[in-house]
Every structure is written in C-alpha cells, then in structure tokens.
N, C-alpha and C. Protein backbone atom coordinates (compact mmCIF):
# COMPACT_ATOMS: atom_id res chain seq x y z
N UNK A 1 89.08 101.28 109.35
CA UNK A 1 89.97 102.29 108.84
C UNK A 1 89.26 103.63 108.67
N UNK A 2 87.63 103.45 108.27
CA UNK A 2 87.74 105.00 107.89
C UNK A 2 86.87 106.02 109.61
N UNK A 3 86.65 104.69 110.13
CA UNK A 3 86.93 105.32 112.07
C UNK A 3 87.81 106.39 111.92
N UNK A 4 88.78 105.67 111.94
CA UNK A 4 90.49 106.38 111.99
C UNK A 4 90.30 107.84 111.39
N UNK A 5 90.14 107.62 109.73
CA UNK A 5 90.23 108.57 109.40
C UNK A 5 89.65 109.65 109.59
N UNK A 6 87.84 109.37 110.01
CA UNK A 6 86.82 110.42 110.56
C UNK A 6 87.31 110.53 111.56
N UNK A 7 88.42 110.15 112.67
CA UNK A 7 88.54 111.35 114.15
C UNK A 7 90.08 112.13 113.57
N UNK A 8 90.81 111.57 112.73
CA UNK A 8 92.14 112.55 112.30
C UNK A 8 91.78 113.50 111.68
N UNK A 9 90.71 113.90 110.71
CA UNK A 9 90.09 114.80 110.34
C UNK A 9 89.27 115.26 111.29
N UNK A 10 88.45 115.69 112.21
CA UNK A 10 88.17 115.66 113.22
C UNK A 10 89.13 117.01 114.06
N UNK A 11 90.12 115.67 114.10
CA UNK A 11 90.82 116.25 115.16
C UNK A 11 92.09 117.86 114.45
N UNK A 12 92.31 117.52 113.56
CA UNK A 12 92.88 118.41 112.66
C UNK A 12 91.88 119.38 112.47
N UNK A 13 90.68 119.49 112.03
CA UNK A 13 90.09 120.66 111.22
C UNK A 13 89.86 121.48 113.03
N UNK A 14 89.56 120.71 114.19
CA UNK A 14 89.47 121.66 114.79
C UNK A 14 90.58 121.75 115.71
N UNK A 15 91.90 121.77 115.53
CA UNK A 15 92.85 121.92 115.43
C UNK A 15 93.33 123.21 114.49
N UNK A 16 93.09 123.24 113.47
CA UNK A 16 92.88 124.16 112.48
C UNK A 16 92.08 125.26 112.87
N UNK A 17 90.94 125.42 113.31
CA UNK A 17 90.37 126.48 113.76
C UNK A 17 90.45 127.23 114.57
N UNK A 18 91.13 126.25 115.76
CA UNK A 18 91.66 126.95 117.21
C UNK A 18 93.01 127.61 116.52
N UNK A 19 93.80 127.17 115.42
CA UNK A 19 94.99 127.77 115.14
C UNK A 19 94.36 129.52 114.83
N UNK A 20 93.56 129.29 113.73
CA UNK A 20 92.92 130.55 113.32
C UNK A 20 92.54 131.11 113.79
N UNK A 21 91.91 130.83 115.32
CA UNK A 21 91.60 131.82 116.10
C UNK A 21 92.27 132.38 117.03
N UNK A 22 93.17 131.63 117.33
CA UNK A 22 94.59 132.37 118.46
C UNK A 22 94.96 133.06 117.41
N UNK A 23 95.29 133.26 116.11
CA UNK A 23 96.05 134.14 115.32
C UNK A 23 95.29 135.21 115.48
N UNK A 24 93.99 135.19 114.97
CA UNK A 24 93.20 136.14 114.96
C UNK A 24 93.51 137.21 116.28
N UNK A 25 93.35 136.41 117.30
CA UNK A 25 93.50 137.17 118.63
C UNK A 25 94.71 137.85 118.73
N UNK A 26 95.72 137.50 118.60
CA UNK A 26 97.30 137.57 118.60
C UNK A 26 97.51 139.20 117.78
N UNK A 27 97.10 138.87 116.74
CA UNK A 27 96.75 140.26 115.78
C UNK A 27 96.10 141.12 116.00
N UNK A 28 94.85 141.31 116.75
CA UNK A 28 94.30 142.37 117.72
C UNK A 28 95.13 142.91 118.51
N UNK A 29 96.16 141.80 119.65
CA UNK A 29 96.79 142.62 120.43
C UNK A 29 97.81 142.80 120.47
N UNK A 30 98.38 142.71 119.17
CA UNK A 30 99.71 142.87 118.53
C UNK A 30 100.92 142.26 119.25
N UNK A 31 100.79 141.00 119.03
CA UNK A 31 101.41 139.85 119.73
C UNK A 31 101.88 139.16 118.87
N UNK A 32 102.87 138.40 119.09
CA UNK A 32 103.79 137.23 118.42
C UNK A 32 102.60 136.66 117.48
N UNK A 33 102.76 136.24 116.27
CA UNK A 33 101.45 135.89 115.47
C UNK A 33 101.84 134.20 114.96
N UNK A 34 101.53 133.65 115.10
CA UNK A 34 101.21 132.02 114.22
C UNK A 34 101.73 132.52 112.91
N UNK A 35 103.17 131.28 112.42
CA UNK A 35 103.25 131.67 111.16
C UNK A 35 102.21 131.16 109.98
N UNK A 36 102.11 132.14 108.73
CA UNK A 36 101.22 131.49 107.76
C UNK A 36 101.49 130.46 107.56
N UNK A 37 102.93 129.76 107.26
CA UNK A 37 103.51 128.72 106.83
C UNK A 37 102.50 127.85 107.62
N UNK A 38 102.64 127.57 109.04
CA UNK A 38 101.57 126.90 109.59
C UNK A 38 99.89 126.70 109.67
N UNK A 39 99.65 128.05 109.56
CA UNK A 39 98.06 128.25 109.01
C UNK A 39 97.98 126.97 107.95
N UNK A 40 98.62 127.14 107.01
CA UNK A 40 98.39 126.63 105.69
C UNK A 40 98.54 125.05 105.77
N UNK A 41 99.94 124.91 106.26
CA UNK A 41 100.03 123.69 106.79
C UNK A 41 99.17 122.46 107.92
N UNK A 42 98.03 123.49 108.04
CA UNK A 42 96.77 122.68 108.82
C UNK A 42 96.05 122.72 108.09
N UNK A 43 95.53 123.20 106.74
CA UNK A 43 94.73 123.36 105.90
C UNK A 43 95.46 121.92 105.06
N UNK A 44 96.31 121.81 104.88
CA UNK A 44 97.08 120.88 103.78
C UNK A 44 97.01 119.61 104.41
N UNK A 45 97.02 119.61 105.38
CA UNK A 45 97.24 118.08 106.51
C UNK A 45 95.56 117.58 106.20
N UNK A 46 94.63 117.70 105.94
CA UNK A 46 92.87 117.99 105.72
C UNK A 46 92.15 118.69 106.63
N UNK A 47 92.82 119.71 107.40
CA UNK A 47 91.86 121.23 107.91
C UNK A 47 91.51 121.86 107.28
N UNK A 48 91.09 121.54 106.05
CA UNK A 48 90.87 122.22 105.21
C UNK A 48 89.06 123.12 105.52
N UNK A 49 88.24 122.30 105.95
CA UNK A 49 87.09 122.75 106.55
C UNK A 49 87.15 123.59 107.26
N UNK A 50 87.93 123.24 108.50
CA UNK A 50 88.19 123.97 109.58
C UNK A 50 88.79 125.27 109.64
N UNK A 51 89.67 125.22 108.45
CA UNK A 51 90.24 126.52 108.00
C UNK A 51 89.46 127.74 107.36
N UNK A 52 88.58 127.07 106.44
CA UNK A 52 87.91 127.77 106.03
C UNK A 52 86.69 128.40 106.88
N UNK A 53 86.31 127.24 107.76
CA UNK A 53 84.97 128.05 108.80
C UNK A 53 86.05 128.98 109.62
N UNK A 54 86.89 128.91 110.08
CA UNK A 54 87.59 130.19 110.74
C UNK A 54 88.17 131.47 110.47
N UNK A 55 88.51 130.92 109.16
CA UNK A 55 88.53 132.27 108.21
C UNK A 55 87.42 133.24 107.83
N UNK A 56 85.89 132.86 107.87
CA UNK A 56 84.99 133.18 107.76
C UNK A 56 84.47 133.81 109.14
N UNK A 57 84.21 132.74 110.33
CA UNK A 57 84.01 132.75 111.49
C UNK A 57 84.75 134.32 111.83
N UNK A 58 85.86 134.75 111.87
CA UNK A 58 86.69 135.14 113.15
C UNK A 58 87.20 136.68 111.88
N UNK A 59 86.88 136.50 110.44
CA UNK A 59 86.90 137.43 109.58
C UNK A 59 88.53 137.32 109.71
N UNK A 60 88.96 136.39 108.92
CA UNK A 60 90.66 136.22 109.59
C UNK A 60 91.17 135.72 108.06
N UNK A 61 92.31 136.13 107.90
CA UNK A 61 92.69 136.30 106.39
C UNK A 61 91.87 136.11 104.93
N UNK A 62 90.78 136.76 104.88
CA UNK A 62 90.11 136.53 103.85
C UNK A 62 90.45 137.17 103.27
N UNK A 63 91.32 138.63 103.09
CA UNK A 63 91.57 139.66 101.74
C UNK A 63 93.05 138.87 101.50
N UNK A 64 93.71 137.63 101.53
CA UNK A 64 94.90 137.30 101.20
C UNK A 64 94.69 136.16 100.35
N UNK A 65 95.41 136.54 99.00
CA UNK A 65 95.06 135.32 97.88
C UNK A 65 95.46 134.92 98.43
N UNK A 66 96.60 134.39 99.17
CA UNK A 66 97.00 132.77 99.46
C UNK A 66 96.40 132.50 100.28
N UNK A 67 95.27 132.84 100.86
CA UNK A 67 94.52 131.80 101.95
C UNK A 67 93.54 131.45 101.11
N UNK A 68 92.65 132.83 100.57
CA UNK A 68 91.37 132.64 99.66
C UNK A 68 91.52 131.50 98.84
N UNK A 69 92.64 131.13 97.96
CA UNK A 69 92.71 130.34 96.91
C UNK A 69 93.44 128.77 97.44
N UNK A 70 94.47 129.02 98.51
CA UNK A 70 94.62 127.52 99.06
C UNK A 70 94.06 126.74 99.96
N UNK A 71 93.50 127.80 100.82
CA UNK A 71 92.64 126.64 101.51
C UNK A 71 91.49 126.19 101.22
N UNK A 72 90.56 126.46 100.26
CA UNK A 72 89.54 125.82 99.51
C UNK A 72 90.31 124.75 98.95
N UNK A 73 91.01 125.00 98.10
CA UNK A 73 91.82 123.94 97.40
C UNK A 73 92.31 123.00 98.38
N UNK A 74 92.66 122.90 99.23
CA UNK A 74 93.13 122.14 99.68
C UNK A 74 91.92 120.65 100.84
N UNK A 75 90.78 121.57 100.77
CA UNK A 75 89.83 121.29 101.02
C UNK A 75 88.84 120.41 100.10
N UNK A 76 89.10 120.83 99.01
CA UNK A 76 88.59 120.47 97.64
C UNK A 76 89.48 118.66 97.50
N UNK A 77 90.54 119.23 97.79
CA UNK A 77 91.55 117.63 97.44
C UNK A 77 91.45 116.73 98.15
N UNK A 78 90.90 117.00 99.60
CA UNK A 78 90.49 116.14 100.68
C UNK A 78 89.53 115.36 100.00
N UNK A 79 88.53 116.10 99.79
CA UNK A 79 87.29 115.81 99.64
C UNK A 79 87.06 115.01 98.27
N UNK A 80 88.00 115.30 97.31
CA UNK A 80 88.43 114.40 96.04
C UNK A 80 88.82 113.03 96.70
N UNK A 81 89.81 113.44 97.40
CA UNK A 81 90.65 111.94 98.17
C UNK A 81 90.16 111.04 98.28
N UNK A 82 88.94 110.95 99.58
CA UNK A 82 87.95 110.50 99.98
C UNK A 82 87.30 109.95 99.19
C-alpha cells in the first residue's frame, strides 16, 4: 500500500508543478491562464510539495495570501497524514 501511495504523490506533486509552470508561462504571454481554483486543488489532492517548489522555482504566486498560506498548509496536512 504505501508503493501506491509513494507514486500518487509522485505523480501529483509533479503534476502540480508542471500546472505552475504552464501558468506561469501563460501569464507572461498573456494567455488563457489555469484557474486558481485548480492550482490549489493540486496542492489539496497532496501537491502540496510540488506546489510549493514551483511557486518558488518559477517566482509564481508568492505575493498572494491564498497561495502563501494554503499551500504550505496543505502540505503540512499531508505530511501530518502520513
């Protein structure tokens, strides 16, 4: 079982990062953008890692409390889970 769970996390956080970085890009060239609703919603699923290295990585919503404060958290609860 926890196979399983190390490739769904895995596969989500960098899932999660590729999300954050097409946004990122999308927003440079002022293109249709990834909704937050979804950002967040890969952070909540346990991208929570992944979210956060891309947010950092790619300098991609870090001045927005609701990323700053939920996706740690949500990262944090994974990691409680576990």
């Amino acid at each position: 079982m926890w196979k399983a769970v190390l490739i769904y996390l895995c596969v989500v956080n960098a899932v999660a990062f590729l999300l954050y970085g097409m946004d990122k890009k999308k927003a440079e060239k002022h293109q249709w953008r990834i909704p937050e609703r979804t950002l967040l919603l890969a952070a909540a699923l346990g991208g929570g890692l992944g979210s956060y290295s891309a947010m950092h990585v790619f300098h991609h919503k870090t001045q927005h409390p609701k990323f700053t404060i939920l996706v740690p958290l949500f990262l944090a609860m994974w990691i409680a889970g576990i």
